[in-house]
N, C-alpha and C. Protein backbone atom coordinates (compact mmCIF):
# COMPACT_ATOMS: atom_id res chain seq x y z
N UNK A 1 -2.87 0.27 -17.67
CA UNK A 1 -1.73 0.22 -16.77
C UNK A 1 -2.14 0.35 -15.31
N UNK A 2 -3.77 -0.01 -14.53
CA UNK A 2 -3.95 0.22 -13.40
C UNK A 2 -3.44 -0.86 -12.68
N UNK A 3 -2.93 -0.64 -11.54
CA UNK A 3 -2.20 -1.64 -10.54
C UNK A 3 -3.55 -1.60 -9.76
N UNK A 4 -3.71 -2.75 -9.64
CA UNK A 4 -4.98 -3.62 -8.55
C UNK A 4 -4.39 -4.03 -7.32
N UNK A 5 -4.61 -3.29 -6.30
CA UNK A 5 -4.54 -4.05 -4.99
C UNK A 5 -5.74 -5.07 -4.61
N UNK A 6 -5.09 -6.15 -3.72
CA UNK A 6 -5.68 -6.57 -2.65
C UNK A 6 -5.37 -7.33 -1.38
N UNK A 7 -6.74 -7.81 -0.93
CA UNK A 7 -6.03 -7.97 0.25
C UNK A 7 -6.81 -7.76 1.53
N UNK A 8 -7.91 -6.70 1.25
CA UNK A 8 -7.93 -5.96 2.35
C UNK A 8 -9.26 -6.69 2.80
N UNK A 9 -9.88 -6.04 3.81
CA UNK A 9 -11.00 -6.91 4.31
C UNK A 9 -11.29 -5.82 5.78
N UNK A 10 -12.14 -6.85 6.55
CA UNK A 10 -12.46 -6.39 8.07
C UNK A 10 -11.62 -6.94 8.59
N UNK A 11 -11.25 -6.02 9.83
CA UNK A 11 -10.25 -6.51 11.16
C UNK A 11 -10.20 -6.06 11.90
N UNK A 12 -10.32 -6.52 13.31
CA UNK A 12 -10.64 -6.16 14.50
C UNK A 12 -9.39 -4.86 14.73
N UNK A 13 -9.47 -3.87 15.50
CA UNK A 13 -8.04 -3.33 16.05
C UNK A 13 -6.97 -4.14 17.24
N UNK A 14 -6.44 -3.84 16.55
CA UNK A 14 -4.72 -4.96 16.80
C UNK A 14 -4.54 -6.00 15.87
N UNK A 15 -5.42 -6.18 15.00
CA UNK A 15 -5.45 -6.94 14.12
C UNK A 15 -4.14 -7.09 12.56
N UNK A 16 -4.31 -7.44 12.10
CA UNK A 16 -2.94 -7.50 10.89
C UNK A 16 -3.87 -8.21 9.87
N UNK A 17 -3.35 -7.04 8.31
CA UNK A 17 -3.66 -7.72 7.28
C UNK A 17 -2.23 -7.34 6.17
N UNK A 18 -2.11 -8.00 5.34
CA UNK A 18 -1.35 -7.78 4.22
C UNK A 18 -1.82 -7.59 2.71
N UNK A 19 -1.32 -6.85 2.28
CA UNK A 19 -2.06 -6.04 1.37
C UNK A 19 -0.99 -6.62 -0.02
N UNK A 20 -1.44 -6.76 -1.28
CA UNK A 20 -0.64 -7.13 -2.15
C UNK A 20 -0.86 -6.47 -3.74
N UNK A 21 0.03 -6.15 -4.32
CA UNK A 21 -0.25 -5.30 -5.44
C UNK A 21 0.86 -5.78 -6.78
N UNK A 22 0.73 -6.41 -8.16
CA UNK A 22 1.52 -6.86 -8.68
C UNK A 22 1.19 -5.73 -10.08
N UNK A 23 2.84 -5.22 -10.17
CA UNK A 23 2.59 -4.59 -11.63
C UNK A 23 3.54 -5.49 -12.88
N UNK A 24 2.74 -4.55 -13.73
CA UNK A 24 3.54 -4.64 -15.23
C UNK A 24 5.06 -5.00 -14.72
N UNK A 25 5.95 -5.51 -15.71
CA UNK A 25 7.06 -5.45 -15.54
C UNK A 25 8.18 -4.25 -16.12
N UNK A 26 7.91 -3.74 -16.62
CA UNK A 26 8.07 -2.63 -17.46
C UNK A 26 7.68 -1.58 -16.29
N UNK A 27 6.91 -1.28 -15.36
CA UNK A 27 6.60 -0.19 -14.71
C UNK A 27 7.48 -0.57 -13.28
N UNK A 28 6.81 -2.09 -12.87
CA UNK A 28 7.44 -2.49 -11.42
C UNK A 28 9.29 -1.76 -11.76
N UNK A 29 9.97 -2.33 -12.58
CA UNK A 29 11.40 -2.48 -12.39
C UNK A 29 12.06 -0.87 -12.68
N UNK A 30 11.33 -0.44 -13.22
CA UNK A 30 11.77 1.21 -13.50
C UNK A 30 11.43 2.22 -12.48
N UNK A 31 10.48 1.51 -11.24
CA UNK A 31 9.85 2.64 -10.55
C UNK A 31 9.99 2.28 -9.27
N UNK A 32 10.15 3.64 -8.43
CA UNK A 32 9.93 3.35 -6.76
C UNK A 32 8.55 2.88 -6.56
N UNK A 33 8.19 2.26 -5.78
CA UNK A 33 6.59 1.98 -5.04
C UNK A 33 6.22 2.59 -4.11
N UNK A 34 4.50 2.66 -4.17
CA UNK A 34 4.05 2.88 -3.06
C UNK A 34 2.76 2.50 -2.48
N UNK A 35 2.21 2.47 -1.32
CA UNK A 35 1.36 2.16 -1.50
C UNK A 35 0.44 3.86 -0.53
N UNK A 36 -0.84 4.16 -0.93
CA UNK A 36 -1.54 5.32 -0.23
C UNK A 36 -2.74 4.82 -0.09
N UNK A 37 -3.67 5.63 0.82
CA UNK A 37 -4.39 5.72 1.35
C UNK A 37 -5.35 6.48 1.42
N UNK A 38 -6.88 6.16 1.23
CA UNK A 38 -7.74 7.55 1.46
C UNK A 38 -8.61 7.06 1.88
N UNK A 39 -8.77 7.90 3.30
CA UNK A 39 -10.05 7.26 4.12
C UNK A 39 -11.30 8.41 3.61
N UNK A 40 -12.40 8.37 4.28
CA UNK A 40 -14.31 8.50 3.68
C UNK A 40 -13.53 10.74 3.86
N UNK A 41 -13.78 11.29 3.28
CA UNK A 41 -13.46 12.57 3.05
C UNK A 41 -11.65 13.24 3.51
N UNK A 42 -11.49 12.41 3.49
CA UNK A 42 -10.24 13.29 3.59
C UNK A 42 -9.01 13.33 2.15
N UNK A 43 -8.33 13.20 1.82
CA UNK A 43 -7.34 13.66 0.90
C UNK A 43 -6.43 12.13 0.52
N UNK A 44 -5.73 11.69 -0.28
CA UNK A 44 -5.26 10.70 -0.81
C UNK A 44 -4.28 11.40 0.08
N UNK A 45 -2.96 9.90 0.51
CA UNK A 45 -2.13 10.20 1.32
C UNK A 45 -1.13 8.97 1.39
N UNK A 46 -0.09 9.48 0.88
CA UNK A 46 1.19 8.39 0.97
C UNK A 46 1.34 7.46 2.27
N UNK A 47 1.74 6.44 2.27
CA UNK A 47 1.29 5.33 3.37
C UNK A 47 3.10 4.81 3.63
N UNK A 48 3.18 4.75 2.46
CA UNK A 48 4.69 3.72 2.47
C UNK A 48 5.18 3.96 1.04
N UNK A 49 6.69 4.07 1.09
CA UNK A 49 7.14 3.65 -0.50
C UNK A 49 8.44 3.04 -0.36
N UNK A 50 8.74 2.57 -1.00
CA UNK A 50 10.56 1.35 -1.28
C UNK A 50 10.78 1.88 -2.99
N UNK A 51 11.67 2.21 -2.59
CA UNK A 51 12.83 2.22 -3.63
C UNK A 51 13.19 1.12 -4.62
N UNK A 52 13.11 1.29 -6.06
CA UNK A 52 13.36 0.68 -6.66
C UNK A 52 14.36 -0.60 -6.66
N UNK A 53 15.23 -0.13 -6.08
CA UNK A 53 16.52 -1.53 -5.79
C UNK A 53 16.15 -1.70 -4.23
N UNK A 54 14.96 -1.82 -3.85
CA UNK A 54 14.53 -2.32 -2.09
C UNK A 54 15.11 -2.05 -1.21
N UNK A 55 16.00 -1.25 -1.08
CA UNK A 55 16.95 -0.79 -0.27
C UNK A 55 16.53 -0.38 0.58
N UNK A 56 15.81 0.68 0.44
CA UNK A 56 15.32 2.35 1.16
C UNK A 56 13.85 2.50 0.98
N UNK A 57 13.35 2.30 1.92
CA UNK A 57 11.69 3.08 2.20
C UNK A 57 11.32 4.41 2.92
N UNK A 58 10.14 4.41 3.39
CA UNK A 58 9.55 5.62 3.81
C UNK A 58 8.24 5.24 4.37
N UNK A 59 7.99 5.61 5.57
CA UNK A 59 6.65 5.32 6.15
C UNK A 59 6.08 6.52 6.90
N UNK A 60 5.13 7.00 6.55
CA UNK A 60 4.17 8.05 7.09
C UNK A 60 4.29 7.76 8.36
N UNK A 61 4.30 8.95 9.34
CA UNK A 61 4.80 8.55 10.57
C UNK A 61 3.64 8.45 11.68
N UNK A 62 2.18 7.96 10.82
CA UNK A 62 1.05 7.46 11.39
C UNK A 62 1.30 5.99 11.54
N UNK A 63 1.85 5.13 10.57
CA UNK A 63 2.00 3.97 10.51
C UNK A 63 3.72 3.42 11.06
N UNK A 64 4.14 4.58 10.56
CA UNK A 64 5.88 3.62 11.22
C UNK A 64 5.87 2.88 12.53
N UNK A 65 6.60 1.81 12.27
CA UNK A 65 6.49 0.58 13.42
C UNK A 65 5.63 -0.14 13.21
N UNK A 66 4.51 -0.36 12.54
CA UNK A 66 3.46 -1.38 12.62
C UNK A 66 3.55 -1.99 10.65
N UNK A 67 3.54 -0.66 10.00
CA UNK A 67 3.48 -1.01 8.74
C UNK A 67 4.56 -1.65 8.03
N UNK A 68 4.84 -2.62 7.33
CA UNK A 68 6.38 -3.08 6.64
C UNK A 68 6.14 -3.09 4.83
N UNK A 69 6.61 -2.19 3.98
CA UNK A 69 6.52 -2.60 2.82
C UNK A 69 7.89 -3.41 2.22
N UNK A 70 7.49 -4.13 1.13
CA UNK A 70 8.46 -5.15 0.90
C UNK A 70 8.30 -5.35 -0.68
N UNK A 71 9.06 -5.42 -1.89
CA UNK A 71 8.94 -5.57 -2.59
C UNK A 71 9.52 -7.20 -3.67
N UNK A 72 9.09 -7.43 -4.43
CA UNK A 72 9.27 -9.13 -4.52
C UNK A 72 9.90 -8.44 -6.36
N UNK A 73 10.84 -8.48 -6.68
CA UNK A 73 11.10 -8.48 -8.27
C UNK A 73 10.72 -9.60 -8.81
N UNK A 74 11.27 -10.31 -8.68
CA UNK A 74 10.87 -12.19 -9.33
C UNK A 74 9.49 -12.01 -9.21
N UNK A 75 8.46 -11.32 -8.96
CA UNK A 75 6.82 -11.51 -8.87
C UNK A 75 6.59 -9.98 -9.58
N UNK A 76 7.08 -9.05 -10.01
CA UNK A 76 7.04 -7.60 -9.73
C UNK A 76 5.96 -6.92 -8.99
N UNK A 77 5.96 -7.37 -7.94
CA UNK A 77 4.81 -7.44 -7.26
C UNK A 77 5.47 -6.15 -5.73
N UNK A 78 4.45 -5.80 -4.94
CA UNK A 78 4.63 -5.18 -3.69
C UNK A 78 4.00 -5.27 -2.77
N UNK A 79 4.41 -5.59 -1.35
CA UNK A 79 3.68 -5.79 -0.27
C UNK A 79 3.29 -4.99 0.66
N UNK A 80 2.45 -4.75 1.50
CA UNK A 80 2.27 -3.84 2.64
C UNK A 80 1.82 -4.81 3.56
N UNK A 81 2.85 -5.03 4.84
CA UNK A 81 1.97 -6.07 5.77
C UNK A 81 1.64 -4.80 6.89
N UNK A 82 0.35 -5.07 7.54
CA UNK A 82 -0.14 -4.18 8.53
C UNK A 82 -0.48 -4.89 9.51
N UNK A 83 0.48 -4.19 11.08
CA UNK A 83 0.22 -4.78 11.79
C UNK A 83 -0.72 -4.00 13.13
N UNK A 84 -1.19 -4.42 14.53
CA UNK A 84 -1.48 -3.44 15.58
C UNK A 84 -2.23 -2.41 14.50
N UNK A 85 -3.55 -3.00 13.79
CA UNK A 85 -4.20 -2.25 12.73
C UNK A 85 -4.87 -1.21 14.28
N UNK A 86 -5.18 -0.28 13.69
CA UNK A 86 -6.59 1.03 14.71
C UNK A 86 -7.27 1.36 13.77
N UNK A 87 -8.41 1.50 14.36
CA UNK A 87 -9.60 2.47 13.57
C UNK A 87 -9.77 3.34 12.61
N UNK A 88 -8.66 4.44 12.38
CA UNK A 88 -8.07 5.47 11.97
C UNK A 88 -7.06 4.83 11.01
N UNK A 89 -6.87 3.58 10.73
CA UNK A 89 -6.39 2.81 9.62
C UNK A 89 -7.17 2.79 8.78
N UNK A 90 -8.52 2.85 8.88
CA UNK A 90 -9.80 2.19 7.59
C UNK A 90 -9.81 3.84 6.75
N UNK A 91 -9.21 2.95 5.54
CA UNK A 91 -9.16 3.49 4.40
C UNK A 91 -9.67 2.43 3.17
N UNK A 92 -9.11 2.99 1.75
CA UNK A 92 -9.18 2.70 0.72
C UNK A 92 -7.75 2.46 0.23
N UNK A 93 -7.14 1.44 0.22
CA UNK A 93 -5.38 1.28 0.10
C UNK A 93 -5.87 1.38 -1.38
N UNK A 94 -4.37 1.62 -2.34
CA UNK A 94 -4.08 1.53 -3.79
C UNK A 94 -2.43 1.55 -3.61
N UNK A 95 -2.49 1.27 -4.78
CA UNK A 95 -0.62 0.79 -4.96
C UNK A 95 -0.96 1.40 -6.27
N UNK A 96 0.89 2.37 -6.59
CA UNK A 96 1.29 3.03 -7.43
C UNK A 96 2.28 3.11 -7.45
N UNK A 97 2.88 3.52 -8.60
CA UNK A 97 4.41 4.26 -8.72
C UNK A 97 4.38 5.37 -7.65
N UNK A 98 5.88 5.31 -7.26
CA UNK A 98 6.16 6.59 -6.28
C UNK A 98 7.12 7.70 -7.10
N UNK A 99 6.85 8.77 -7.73
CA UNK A 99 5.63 9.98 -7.53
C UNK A 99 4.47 9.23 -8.20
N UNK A 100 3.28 9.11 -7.62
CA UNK A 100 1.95 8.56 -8.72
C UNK A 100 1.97 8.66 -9.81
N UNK A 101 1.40 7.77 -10.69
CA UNK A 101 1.27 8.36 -11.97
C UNK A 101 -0.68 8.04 -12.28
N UNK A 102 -0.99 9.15 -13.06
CA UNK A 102 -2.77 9.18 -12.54
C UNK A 102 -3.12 7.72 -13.60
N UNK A 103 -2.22 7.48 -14.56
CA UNK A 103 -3.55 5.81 -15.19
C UNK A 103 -3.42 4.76 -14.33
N UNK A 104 -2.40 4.86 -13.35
CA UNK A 104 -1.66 3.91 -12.31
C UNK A 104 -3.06 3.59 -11.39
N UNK A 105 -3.80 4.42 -10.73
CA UNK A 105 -4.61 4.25 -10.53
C UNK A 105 -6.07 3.24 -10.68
N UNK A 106 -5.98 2.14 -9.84
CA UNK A 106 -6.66 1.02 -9.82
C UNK A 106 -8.11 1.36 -8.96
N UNK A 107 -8.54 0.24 -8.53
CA UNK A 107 -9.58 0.43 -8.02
C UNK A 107 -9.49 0.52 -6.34
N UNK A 108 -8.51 0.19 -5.69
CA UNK A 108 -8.03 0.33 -4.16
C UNK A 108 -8.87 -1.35 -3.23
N UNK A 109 -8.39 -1.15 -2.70
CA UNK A 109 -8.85 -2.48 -1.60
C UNK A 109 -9.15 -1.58 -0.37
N UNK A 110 -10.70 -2.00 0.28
CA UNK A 110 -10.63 -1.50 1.12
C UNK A 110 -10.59 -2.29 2.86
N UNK A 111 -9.74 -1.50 3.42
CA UNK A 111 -9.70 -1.81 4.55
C UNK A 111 -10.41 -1.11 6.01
N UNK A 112 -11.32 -2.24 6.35
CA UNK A 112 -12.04 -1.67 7.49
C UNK A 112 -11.37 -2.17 8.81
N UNK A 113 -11.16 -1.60 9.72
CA UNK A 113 -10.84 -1.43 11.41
C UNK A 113 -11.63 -1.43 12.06
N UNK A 114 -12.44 -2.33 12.93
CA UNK A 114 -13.81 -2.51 13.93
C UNK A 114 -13.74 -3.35 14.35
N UNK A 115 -14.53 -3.21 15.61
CA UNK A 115 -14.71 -4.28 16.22
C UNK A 115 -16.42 -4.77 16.05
């Protein structure tokens, strides 16, 4: 049941990438999303999540304004577009159910910020 992101890559700062994560259908339609983050020692960390019926999100208020998550049912899929990327963006993205669930856990896409 691991959800695989990708997407991610190198990008300059100010740069924009979009990040993409497609689950089960059985998990996508029953569950809020999210997508988190863990950069080189620090702690896993909620990034963004949308609500099951797409209504209603949530953005860590490192990223609000630049980050947009978006969810696609017809694909059961989820998006994170990132925009005005910084340095302090380069992490390890993963997409999960929102509260996590630990088999949910994929391998992450990583995203680097440099010039």
């Amino acid at each position: 049941v691991q959800l695989q992101a990708s997407g991610g890559g190198l990008v300059q700062p100010g740069g924009s990438l979009r990040l993409s994560c497609t689950a089960a259908a059985h998990i996508f339609q029953r569950n809020n999303m999210g997508w988190y983050r863990q950069a080189p020692g620090m702690q896993r960390e909620l990034v963004a999540s949308i609500w099951k019926d797409g209504k209603n999100t949530y953005y860590a208020g490192s990223v609000k304004g630049r980050f947009t998550i978006s969810r696609d049912s017809a694909k059961n899929s989820v998006s994170l577009q990132m925009n005005s990327l910084k340095a302090e963006d380069t992490a390890v993205y993963y997409c999960n159910v929102q509260p996590p669930l630990e088999p949910c856990w994929g391998q992450g896409t990583l995203v680097t910020v440099s010039s």
